[in-house]
PDB file of N, CA and C in Angstrom:
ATOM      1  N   UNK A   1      70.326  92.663 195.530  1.00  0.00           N
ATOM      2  CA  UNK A   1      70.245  91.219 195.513  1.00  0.00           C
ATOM      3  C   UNK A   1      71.555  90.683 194.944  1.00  0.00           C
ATOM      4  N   UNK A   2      72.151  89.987 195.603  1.00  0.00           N
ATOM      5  CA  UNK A   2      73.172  88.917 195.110  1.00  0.00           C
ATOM      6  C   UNK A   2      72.829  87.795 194.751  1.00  0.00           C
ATOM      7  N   UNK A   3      73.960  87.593 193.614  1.00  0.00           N
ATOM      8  CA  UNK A   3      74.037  86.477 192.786  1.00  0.00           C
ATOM      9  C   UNK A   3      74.451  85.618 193.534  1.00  0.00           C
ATOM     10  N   UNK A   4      74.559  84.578 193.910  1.00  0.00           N
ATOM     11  CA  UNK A   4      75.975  83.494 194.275  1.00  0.00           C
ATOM     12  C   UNK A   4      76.815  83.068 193.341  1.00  0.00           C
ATOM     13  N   UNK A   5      77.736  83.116 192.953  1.00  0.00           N
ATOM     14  CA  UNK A   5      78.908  83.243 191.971  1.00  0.00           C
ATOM     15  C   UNK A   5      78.667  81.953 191.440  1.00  0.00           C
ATOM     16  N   UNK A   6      78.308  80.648 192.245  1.00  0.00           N
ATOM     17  CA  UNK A   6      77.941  79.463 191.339  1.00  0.00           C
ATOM     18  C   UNK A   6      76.991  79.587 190.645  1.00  0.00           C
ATOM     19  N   UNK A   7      76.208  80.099 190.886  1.00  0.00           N
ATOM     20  CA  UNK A   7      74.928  80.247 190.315  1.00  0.00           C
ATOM     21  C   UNK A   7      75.233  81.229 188.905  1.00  0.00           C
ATOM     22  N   UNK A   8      75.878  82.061 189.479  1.00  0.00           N
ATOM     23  CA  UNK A   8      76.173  82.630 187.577  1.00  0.00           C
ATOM     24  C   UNK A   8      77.517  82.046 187.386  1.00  0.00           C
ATOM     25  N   UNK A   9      77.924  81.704 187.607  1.00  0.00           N
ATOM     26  CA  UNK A   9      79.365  80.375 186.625  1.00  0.00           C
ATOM     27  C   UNK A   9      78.418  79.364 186.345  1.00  0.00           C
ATOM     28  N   UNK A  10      77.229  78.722 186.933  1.00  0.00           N
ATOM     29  CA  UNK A  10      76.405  77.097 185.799  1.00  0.00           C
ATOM     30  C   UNK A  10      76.015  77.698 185.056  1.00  0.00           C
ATOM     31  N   UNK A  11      75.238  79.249 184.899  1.00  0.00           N
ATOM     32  CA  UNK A  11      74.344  79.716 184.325  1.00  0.00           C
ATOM     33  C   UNK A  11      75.432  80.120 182.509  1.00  0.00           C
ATOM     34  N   UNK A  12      76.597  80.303 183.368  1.00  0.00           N
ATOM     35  CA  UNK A  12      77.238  80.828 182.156  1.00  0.00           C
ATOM     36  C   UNK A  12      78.119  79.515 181.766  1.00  0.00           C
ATOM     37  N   UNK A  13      78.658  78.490 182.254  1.00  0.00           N
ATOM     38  CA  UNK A  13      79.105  77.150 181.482  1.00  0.00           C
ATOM     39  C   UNK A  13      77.646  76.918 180.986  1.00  0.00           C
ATOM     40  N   UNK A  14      76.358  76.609 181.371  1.00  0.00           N
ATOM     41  CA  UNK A  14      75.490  75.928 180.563  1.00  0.00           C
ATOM     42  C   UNK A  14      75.073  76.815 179.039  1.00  0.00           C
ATOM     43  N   UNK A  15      75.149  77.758 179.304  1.00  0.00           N
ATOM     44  CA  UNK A  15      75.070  78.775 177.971  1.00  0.00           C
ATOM     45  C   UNK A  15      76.110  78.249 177.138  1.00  0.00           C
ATOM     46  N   UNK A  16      77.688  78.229 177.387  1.00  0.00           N
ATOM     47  CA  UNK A  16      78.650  78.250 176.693  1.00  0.00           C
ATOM     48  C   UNK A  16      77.749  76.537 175.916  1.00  0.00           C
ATOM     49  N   UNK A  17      77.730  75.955 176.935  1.00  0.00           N
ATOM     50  CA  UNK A  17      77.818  74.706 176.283  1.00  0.00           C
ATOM     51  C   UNK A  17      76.730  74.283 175.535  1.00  0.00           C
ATOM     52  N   UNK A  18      75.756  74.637 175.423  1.00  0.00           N
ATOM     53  CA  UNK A  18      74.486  74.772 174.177  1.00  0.00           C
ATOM     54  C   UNK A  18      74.845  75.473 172.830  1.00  0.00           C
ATOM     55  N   UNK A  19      76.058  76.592 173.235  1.00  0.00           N
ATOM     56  CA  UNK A  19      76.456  77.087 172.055  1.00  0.00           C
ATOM     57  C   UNK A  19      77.386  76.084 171.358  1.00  0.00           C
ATOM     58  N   UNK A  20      78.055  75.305 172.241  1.00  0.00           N
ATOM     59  CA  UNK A  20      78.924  74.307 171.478  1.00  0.00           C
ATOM     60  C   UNK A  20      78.217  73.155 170.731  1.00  0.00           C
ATOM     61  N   UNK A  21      77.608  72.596 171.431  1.00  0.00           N
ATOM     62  CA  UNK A  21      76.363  71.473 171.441  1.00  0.00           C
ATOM     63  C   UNK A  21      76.028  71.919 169.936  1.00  0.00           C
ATOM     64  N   UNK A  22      75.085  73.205 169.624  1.00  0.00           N
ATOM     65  CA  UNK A  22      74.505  73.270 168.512  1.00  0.00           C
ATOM     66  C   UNK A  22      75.135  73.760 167.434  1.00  0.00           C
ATOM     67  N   UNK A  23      76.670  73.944 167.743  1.00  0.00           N
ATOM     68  CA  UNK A  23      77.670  74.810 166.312  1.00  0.00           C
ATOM     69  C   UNK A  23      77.472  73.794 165.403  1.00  0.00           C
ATOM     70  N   UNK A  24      77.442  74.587 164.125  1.00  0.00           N
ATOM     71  CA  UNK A  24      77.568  73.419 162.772  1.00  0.00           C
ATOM     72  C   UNK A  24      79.337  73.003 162.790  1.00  0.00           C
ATOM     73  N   UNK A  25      79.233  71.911 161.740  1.00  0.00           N
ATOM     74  CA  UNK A  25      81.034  71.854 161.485  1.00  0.00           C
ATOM     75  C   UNK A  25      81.182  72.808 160.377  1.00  0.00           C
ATOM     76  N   UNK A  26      82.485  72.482 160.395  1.00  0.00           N
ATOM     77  CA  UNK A  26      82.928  73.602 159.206  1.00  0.00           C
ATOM     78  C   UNK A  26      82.654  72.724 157.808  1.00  0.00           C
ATOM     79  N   UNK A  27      82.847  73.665 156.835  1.00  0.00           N
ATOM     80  CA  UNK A  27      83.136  73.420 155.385  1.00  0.00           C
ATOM     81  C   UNK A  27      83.987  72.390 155.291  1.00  0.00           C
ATOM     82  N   UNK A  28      83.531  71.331 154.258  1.00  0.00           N
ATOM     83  CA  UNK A  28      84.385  69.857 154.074  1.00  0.00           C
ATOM     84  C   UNK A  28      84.930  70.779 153.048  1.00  0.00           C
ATOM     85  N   UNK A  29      86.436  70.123 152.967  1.00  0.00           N
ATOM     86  CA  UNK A  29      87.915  70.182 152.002  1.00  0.00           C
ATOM     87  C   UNK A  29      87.096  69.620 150.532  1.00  0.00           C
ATOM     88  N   UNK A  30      88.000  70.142 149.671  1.00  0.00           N
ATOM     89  CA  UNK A  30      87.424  69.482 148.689  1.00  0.00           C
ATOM     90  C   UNK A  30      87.590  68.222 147.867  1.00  0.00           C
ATOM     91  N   UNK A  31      87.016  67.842 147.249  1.00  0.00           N
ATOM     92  CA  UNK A  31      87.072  66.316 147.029  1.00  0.00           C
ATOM     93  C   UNK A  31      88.122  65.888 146.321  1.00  0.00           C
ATOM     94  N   UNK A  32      88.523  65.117 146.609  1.00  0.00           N
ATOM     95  CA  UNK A  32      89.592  64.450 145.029  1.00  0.00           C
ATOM     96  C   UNK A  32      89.308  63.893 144.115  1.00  0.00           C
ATOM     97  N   UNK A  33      89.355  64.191 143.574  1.00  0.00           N
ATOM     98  CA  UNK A  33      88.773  63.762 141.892  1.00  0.00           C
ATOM     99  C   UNK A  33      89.901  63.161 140.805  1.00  0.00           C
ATOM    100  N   UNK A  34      89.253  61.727 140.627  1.00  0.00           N
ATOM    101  CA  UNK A  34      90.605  61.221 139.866  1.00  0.00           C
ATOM    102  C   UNK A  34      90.355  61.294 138.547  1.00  0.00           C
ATOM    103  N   UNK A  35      91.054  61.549 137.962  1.00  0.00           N
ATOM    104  CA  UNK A  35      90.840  61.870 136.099  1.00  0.00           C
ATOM    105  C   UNK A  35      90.311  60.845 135.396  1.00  0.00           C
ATOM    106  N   UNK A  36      89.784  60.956 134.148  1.00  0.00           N
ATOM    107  CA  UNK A  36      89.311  59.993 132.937  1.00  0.00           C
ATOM    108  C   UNK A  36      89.595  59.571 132.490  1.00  0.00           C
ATOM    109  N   UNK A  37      91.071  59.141 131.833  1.00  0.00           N
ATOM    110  CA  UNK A  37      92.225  58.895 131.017  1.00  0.00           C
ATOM    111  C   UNK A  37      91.794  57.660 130.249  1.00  0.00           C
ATOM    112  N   UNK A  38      92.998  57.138 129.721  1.00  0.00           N
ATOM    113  CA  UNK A  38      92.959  56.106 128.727  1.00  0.00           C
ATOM    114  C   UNK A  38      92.207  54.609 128.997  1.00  0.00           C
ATOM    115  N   UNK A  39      92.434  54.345 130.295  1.00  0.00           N
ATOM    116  CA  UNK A  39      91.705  53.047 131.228  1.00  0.00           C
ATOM    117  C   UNK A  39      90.192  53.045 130.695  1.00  0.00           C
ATOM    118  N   UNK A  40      89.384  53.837 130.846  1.00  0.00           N
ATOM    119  CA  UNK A  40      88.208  54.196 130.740  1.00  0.00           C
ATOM    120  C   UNK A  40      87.780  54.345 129.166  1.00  0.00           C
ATOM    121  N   UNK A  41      88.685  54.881 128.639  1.00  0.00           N
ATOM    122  CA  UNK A  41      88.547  55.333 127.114  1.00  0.00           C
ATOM    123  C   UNK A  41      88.853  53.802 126.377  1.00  0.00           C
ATOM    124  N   UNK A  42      89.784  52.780 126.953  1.00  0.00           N
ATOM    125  CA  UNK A  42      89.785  51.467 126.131  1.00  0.00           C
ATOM    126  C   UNK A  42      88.989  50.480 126.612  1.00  0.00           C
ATOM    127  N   UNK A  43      88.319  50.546 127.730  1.00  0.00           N
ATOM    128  CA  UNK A  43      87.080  49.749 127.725  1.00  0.00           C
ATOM    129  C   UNK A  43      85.673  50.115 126.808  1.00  0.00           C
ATOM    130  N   UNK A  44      85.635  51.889 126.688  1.00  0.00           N
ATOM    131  CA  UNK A  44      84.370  51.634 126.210  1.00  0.00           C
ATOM    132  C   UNK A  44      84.810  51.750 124.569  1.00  0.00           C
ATOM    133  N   UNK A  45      86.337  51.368 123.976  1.00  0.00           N
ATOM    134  CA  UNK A  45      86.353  51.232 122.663  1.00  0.00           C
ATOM    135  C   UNK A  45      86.470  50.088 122.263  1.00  0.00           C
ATOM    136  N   UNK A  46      86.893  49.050 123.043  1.00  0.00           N
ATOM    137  CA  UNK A  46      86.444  47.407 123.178  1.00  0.00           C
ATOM    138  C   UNK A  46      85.466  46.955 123.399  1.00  0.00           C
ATOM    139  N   UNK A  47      84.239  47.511 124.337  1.00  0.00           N
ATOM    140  CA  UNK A  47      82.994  47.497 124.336  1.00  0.00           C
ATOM    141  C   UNK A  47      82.224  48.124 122.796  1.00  0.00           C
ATOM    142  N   UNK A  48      82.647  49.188 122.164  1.00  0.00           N
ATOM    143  CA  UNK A  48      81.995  48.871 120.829  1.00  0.00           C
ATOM    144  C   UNK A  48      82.565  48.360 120.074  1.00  0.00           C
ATOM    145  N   UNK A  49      83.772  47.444 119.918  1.00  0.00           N
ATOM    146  CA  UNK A  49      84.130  46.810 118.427  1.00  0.00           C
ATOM    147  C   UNK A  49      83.444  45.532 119.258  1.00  0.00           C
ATOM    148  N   UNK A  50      83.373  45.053 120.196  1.00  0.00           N
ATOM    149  CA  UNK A  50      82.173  43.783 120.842  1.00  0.00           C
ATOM    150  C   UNK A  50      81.051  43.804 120.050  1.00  0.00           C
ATOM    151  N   UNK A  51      80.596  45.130 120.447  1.00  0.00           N
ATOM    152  CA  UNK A  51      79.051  45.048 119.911  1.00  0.00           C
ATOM    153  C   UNK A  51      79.120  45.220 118.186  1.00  0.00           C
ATOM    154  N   UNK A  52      80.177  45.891 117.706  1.00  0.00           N
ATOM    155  CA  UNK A  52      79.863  45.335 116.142  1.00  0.00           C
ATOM    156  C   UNK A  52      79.931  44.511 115.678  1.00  0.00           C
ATOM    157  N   UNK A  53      80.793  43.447 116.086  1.00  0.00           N
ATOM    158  CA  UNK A  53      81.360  42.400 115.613  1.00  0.00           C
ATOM    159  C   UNK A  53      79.621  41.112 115.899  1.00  0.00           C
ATOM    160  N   UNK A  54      79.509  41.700 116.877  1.00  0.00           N
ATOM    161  CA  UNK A  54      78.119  40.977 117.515  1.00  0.00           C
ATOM    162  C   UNK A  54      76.877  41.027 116.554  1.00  0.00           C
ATOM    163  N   UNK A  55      76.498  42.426 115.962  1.00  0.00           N
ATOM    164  CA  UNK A  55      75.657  42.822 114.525  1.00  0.00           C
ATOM    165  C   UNK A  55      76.177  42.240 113.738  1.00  0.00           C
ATOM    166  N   UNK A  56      77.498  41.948 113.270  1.00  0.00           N
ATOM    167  CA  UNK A  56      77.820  41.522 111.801  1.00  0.00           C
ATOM    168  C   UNK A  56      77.585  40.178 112.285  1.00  0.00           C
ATOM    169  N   UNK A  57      78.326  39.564 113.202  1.00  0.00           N
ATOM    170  CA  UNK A  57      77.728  38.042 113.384  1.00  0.00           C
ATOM    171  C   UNK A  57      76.434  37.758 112.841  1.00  0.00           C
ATOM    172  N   UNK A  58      75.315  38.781 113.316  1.00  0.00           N
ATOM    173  CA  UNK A  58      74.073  38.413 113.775  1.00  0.00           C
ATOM    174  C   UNK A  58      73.562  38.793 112.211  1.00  0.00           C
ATOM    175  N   UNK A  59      74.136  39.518 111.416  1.00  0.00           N
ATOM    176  CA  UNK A  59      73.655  39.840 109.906  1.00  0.00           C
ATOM    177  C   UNK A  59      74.006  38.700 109.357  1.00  0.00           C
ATOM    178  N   UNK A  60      75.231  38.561 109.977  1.00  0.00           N
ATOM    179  CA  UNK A  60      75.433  37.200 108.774  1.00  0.00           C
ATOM    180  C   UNK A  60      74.767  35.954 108.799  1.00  0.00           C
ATOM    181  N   UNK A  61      74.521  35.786 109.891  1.00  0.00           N
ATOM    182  CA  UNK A  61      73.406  34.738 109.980  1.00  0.00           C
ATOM    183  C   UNK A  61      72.284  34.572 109.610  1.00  0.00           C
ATOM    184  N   UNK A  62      71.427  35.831 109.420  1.00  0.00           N
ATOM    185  CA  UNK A  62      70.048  35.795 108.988  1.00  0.00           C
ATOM    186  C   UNK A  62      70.509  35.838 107.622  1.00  0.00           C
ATOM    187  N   UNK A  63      71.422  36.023 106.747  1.00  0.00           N
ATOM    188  CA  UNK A  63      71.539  36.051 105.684  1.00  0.00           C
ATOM    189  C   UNK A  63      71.772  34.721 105.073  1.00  0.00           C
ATOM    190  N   UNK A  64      72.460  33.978 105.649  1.00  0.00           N
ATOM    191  CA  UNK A  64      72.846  32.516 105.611  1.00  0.00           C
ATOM    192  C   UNK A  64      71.101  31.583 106.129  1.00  0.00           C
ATOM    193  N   UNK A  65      70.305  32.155 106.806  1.00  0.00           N
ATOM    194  CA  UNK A  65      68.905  31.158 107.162  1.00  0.00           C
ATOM    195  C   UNK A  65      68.072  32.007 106.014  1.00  0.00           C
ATOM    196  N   UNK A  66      68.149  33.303 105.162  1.00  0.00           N
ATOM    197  CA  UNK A  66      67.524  33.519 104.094  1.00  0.00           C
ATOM    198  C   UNK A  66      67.823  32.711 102.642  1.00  0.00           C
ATOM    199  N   UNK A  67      69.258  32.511 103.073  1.00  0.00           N
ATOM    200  CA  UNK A  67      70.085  31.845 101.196  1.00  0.00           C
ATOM    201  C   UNK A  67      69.372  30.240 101.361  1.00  0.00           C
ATOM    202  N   UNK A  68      69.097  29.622 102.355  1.00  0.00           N
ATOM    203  CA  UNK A  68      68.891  28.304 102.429  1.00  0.00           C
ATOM    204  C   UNK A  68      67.300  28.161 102.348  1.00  0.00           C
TER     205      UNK A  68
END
């Protein structure tokens, strides 16, 4: 029995191309990662002299509505 040569060339492009169809991608590169530095480190040391300054406000006041 013979093949007809088209018949095994679709048989073998449609194979190839299900194998392409379902390949995963490759491995993503890795990320860039930008550092922590000083930017970051003087907001959150201005963010706590905020909040102390905010307690002592707030002490001093109840101390001042206790003296009266």
């Amino acid at each position: 029995m013979k093949f007809p040569i088209q018949l095994l060339l679709s048989v073998f492009l449609v194979l190839i191309l299900v194998t392409l169809v379902h390949a995963q991608p490759g491995l993503p590169s890795a990320p860039s990662q930008a550092p922590i530095d000083g930017g970051l480190s003087l907001l959150a040391a201005a963010g706590g002299a905020y909040a102390i300054k905010k307690l002592r406000d707030k002490n001093k006041s109840e101390e001042e509505d206790i003296d009266l």
